[in-house]
N, C-alpha and C. Protein backbone atom coordinates (compact mmCIF):
# COMPACT_ATOMS: atom_id res chain seq x y z
N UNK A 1 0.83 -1.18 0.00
CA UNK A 1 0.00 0.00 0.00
C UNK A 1 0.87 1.25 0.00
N UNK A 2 0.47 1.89 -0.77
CA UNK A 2 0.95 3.39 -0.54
C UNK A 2 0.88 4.09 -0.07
N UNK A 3 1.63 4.95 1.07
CA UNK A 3 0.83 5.58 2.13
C UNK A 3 1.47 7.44 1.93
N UNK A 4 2.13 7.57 0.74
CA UNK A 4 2.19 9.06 -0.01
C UNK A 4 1.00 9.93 0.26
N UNK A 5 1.58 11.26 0.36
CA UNK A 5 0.42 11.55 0.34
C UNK A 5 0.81 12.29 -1.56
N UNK A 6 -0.30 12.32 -1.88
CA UNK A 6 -1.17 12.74 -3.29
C UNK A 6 0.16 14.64 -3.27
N UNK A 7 0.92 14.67 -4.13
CA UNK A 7 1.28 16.20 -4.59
C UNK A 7 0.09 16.83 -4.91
N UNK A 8 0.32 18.01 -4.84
CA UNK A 8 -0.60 19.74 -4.97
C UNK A 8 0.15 19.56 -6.46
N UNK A 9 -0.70 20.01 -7.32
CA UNK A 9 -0.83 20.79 -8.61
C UNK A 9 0.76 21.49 -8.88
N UNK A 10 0.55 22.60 -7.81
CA UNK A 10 1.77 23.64 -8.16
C UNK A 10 2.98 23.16 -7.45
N UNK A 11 3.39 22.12 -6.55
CA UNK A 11 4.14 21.24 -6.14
C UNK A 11 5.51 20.93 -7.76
N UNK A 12 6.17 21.29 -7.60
CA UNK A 12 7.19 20.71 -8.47
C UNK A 12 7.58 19.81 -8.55
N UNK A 13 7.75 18.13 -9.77
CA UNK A 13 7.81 17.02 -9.35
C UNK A 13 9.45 17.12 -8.98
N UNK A 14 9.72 15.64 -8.65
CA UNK A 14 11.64 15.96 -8.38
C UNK A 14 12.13 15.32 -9.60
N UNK A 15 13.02 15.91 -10.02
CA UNK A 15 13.95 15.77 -10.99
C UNK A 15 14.86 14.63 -10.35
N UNK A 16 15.76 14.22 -11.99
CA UNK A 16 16.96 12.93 -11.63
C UNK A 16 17.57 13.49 -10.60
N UNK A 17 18.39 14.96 -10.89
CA UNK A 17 19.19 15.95 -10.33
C UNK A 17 19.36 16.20 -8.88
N UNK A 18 17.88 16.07 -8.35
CA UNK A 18 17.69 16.93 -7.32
C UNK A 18 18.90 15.75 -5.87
N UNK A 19 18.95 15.12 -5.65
CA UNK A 19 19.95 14.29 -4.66
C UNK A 19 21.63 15.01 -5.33
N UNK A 20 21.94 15.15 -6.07
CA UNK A 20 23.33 15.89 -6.38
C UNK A 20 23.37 16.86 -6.33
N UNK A 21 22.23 17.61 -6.52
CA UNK A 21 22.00 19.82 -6.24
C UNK A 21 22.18 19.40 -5.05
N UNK A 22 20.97 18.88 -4.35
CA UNK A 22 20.92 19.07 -2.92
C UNK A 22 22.54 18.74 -2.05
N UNK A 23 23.63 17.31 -2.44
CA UNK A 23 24.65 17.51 -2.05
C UNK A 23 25.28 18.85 -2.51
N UNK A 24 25.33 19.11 -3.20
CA UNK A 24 26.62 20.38 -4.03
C UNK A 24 25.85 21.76 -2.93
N UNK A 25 24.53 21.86 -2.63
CA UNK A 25 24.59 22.96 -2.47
C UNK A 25 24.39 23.04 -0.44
N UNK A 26 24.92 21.70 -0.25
CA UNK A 26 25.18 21.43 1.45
C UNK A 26 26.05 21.41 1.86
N UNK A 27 27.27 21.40 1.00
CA UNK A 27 28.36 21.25 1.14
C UNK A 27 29.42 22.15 0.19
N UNK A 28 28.74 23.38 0.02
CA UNK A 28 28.94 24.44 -0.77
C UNK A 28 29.97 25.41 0.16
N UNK A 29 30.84 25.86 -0.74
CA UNK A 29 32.19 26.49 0.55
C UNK A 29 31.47 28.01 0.93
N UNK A 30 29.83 28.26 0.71
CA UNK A 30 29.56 29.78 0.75
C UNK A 30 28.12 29.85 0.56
N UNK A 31 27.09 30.70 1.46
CA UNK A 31 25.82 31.04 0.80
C UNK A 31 25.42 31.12 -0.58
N UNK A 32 26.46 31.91 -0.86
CA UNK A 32 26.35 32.30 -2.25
C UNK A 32 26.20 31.47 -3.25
N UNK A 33 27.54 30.72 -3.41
CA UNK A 33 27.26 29.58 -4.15
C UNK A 33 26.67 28.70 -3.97
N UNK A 34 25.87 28.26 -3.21
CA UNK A 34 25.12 27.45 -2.67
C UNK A 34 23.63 27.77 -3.74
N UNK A 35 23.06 29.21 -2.84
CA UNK A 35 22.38 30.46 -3.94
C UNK A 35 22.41 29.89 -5.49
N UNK A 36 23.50 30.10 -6.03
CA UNK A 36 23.71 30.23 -7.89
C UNK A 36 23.66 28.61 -7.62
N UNK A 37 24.06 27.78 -7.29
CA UNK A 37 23.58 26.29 -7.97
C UNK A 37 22.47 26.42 -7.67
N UNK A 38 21.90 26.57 -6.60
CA UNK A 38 19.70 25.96 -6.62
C UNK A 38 19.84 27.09 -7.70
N UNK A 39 19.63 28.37 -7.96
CA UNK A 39 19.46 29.31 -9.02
C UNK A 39 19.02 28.76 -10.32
N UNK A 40 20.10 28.51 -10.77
CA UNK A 40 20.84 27.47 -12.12
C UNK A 40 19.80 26.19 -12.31
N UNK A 41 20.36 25.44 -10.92
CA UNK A 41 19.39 24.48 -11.33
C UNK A 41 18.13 24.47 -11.73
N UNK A 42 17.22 25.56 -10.60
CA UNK A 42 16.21 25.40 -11.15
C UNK A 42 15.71 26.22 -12.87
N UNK A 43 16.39 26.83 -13.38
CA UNK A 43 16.25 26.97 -14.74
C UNK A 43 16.54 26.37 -15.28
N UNK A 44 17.58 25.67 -15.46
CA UNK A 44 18.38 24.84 -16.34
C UNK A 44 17.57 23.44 -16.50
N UNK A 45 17.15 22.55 -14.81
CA UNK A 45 17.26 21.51 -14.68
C UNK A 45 17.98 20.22 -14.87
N UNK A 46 17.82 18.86 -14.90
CA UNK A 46 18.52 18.06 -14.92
C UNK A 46 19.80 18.30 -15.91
N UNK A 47 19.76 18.62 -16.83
CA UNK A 47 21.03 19.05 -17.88
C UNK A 47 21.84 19.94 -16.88
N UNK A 48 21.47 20.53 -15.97
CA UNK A 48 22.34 21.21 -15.50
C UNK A 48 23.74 20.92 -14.76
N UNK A 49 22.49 19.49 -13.29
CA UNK A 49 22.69 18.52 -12.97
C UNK A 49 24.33 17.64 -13.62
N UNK A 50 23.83 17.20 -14.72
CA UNK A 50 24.73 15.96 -15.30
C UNK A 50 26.26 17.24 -15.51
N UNK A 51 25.64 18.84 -16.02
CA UNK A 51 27.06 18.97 -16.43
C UNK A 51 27.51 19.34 -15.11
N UNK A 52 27.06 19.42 -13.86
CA UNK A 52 28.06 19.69 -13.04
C UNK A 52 28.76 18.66 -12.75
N UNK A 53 28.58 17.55 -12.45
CA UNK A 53 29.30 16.29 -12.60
C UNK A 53 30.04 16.01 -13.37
N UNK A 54 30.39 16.92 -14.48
CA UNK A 54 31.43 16.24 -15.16
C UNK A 54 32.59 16.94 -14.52
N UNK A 55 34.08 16.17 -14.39
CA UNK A 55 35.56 16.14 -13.59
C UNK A 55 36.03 17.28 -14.06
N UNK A 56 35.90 18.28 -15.30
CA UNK A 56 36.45 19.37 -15.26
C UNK A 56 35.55 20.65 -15.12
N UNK A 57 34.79 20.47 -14.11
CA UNK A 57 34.00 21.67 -13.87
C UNK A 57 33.29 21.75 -12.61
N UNK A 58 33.96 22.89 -11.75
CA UNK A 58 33.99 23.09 -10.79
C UNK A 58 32.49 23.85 -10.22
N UNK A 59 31.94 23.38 -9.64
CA UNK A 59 30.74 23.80 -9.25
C UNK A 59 30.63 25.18 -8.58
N UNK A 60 31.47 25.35 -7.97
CA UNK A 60 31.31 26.31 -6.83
C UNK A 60 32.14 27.94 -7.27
N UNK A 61 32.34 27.60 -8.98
CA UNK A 61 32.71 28.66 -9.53
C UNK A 61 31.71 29.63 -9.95
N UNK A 62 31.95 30.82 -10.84
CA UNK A 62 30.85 31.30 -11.25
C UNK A 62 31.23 30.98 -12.57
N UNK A 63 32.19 30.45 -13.31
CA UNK A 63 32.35 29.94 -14.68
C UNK A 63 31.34 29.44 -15.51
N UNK A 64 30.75 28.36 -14.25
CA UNK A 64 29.83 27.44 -15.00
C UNK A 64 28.52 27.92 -15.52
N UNK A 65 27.99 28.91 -14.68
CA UNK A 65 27.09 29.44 -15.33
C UNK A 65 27.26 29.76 -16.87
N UNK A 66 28.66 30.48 -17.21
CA UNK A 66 28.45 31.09 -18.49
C UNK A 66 28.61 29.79 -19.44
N UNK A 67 29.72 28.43 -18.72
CA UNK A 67 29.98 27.71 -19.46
C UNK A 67 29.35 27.08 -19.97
N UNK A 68 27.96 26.84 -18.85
CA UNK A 68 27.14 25.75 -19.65
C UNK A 68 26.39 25.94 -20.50
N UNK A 69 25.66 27.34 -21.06
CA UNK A 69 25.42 27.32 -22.50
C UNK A 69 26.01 27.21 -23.42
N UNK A 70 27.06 27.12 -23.29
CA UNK A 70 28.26 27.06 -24.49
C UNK A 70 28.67 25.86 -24.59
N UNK A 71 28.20 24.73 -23.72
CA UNK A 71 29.02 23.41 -23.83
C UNK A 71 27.92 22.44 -24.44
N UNK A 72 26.25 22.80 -23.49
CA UNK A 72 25.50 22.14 -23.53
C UNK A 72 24.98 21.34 -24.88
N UNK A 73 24.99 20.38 -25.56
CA UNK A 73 25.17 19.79 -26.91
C UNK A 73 23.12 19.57 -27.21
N UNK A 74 22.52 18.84 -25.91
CA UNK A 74 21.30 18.34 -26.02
C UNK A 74 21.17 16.91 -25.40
N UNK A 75 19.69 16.65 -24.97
CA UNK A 75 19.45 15.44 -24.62
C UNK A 75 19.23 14.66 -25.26
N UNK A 76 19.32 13.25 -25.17
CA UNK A 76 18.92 12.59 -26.47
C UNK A 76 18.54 11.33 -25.51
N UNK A 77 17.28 10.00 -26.10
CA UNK A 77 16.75 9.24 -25.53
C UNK A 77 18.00 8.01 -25.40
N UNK A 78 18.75 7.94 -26.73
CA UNK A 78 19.47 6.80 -26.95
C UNK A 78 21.07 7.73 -27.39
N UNK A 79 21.66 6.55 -27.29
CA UNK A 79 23.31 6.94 -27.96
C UNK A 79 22.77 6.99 -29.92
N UNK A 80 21.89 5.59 -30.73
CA UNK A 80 21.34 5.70 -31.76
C UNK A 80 20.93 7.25 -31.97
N UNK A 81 20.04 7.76 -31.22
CA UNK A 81 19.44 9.04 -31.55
C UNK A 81 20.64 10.19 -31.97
N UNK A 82 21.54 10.33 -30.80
CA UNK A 82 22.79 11.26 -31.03
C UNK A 82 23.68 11.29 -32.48
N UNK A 83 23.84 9.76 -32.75
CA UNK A 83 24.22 9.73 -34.07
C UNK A 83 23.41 9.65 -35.04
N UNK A 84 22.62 9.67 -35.21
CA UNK A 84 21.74 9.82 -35.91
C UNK A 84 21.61 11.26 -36.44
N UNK A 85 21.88 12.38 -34.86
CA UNK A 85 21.47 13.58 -35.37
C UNK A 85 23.22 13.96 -35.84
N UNK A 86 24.08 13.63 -35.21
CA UNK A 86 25.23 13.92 -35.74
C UNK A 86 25.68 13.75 -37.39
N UNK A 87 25.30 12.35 -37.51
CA UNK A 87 25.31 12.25 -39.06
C UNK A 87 24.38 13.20 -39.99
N UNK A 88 23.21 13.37 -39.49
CA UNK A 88 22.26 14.48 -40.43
C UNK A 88 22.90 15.84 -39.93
N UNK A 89 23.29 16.72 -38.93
CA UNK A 89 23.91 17.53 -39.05
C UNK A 89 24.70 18.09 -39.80
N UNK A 90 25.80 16.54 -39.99
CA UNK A 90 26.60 17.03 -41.17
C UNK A 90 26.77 16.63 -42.46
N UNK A 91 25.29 16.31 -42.60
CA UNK A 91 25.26 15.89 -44.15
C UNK A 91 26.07 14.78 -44.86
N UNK A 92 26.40 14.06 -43.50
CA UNK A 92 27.29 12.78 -44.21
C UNK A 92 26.48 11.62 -45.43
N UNK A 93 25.24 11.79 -44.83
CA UNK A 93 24.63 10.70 -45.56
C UNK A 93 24.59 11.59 -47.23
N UNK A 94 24.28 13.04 -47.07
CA UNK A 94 23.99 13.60 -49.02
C UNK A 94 25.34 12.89 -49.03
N UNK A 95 26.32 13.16 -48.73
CA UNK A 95 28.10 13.59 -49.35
C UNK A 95 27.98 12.09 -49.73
N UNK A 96 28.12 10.93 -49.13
CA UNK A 96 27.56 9.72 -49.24
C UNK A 96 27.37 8.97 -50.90
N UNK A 97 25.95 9.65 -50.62
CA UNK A 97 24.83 9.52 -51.80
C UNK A 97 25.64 10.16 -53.05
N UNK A 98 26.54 11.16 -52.80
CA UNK A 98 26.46 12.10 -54.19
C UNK A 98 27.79 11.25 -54.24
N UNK A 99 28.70 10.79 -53.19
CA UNK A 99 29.95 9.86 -54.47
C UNK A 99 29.54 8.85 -54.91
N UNK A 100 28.17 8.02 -54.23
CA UNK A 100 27.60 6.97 -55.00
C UNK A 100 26.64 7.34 -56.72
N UNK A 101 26.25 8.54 -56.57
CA UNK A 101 25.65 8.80 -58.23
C UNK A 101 26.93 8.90 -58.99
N UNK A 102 27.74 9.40 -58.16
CA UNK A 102 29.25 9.52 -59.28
C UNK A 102 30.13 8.22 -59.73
N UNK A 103 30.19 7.51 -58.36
CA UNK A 103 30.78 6.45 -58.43
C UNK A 103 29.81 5.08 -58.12
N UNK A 104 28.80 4.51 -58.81
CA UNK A 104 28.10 3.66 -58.56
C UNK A 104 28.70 2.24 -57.59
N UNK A 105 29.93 2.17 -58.79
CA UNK A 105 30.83 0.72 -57.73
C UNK A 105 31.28 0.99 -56.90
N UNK A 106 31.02 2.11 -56.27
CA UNK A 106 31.36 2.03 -54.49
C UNK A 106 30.33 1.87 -53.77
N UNK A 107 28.76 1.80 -53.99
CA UNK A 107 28.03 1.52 -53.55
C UNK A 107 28.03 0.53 -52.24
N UNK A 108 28.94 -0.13 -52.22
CA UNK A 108 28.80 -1.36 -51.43
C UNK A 108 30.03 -0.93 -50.73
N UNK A 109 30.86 -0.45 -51.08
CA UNK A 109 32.26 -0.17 -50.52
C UNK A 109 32.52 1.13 -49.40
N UNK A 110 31.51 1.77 -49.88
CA UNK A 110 31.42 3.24 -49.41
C UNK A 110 29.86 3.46 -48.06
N UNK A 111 30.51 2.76 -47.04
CA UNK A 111 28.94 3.16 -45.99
C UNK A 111 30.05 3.79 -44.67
N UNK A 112 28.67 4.65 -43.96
CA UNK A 112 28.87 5.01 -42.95
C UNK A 112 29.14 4.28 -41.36
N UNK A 113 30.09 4.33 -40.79
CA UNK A 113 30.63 3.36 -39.75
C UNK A 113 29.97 4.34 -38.33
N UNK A 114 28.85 3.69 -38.17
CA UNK A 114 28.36 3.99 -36.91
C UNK A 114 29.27 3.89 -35.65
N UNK A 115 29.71 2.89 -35.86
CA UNK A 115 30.89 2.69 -34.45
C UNK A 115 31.72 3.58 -34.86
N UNK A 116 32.33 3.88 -35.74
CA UNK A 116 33.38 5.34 -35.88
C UNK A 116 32.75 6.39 -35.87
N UNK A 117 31.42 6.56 -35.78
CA UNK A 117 30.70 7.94 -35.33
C UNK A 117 30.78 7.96 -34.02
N UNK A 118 30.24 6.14 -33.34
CA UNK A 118 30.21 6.91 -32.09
C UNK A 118 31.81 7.09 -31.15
N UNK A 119 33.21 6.57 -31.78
CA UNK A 119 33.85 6.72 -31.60
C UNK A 119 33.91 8.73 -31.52
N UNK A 120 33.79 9.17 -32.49
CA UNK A 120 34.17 10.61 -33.02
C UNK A 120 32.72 11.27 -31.71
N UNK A 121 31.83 11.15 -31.36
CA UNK A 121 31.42 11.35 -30.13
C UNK A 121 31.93 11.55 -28.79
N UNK A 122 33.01 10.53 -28.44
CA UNK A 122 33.44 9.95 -27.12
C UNK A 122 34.62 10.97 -27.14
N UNK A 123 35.31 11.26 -28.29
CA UNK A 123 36.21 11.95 -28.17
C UNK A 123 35.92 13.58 -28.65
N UNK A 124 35.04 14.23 -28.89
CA UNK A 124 34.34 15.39 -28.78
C UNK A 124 33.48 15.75 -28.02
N UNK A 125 32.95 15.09 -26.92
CA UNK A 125 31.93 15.54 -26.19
C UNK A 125 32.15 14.65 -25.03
N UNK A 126 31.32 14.95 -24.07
CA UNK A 126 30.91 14.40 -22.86
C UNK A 126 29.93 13.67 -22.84
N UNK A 127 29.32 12.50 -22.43
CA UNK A 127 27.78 12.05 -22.40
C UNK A 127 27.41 11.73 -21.08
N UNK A 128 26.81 12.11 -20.33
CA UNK A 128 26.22 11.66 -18.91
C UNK A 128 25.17 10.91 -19.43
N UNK A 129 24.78 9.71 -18.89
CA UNK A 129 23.68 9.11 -18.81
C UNK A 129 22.75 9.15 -17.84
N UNK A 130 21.97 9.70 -17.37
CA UNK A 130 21.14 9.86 -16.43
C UNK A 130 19.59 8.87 -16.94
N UNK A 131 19.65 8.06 -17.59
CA UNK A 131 18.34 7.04 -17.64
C UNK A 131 18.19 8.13 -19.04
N UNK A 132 18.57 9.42 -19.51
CA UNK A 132 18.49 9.77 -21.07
C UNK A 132 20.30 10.42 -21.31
N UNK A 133 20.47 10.79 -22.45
CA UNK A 133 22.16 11.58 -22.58
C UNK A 133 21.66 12.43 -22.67
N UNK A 134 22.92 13.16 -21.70
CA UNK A 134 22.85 14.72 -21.35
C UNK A 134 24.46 14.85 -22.02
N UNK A 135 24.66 15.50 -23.43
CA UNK A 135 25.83 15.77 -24.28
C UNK A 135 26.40 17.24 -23.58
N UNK A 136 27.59 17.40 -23.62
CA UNK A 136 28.44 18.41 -23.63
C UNK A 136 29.31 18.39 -24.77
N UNK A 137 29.72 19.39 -24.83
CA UNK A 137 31.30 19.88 -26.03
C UNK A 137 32.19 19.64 -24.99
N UNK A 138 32.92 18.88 -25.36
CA UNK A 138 34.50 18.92 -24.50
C UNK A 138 35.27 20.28 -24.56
């Protein structure tokens, strides 16, 4: 039996995040920063979360604020999905297609290596997994 009680409407549900804000901002060297992570977090949310966890970024700076729009890549359900959008980003599949109208007998010779995409991933970005990917720019 469940013995919860029922959330209010305007009640905010809890995020993946909220057990790692709540450490970072208990053990915060200052009000302040304590302040700018709940801040952050709560705009940002879980993406915010995953990038503070990553090993080169210091929470308790004011860096991160500016950094993490600049790093933040997107969430994605699967690692498939990421490459997926990586390859359509950059038009690998036209470039592809157009040496195959040129060169027909490469047809078979000439495909895209998913595992070397997601290689070229691992080494350009960050991926937190939080039950979805939370991408950064390295």
């Amino acid at each position: 039996m469940n013995h919860e009680h029922p959330k209010h409407r305007g009640e905010p549900q809890p995020r993946i995040g909220d057990p790692y804000i709540n450490h970072l901002t208990e053990t915060a060297p200052s009000p302040h920063a304590a302040a700018r992570i709940r801040e952050e977090y709560e705009y940002h949310g879980t993406a915010l979360a995953a990038f503070l966890s990553l090993d080169n970024v210091d929470p308790y700076t004011e860096a991160f604020v500016l950094d993490f729009p600049d790093c933040f890549h997107g969430r994605y359900a699967t690692m498939d999905d990421l490459i997926d959008e990586l390859i359509e980003e950059r038009g690998w599949l036209q470039l592809i297609g157009t040496i195959h109208q040129e060169h027909p007998e490469l047809e078979f010779l000439l495909t895209l290596d998913r595992d070397g995409v997601r290689d070229l991933i691992e080494m350009r970005f960050d991926v937190v997994d939080l039950g979805e990917l939370y991408v950064f720019e390295k």
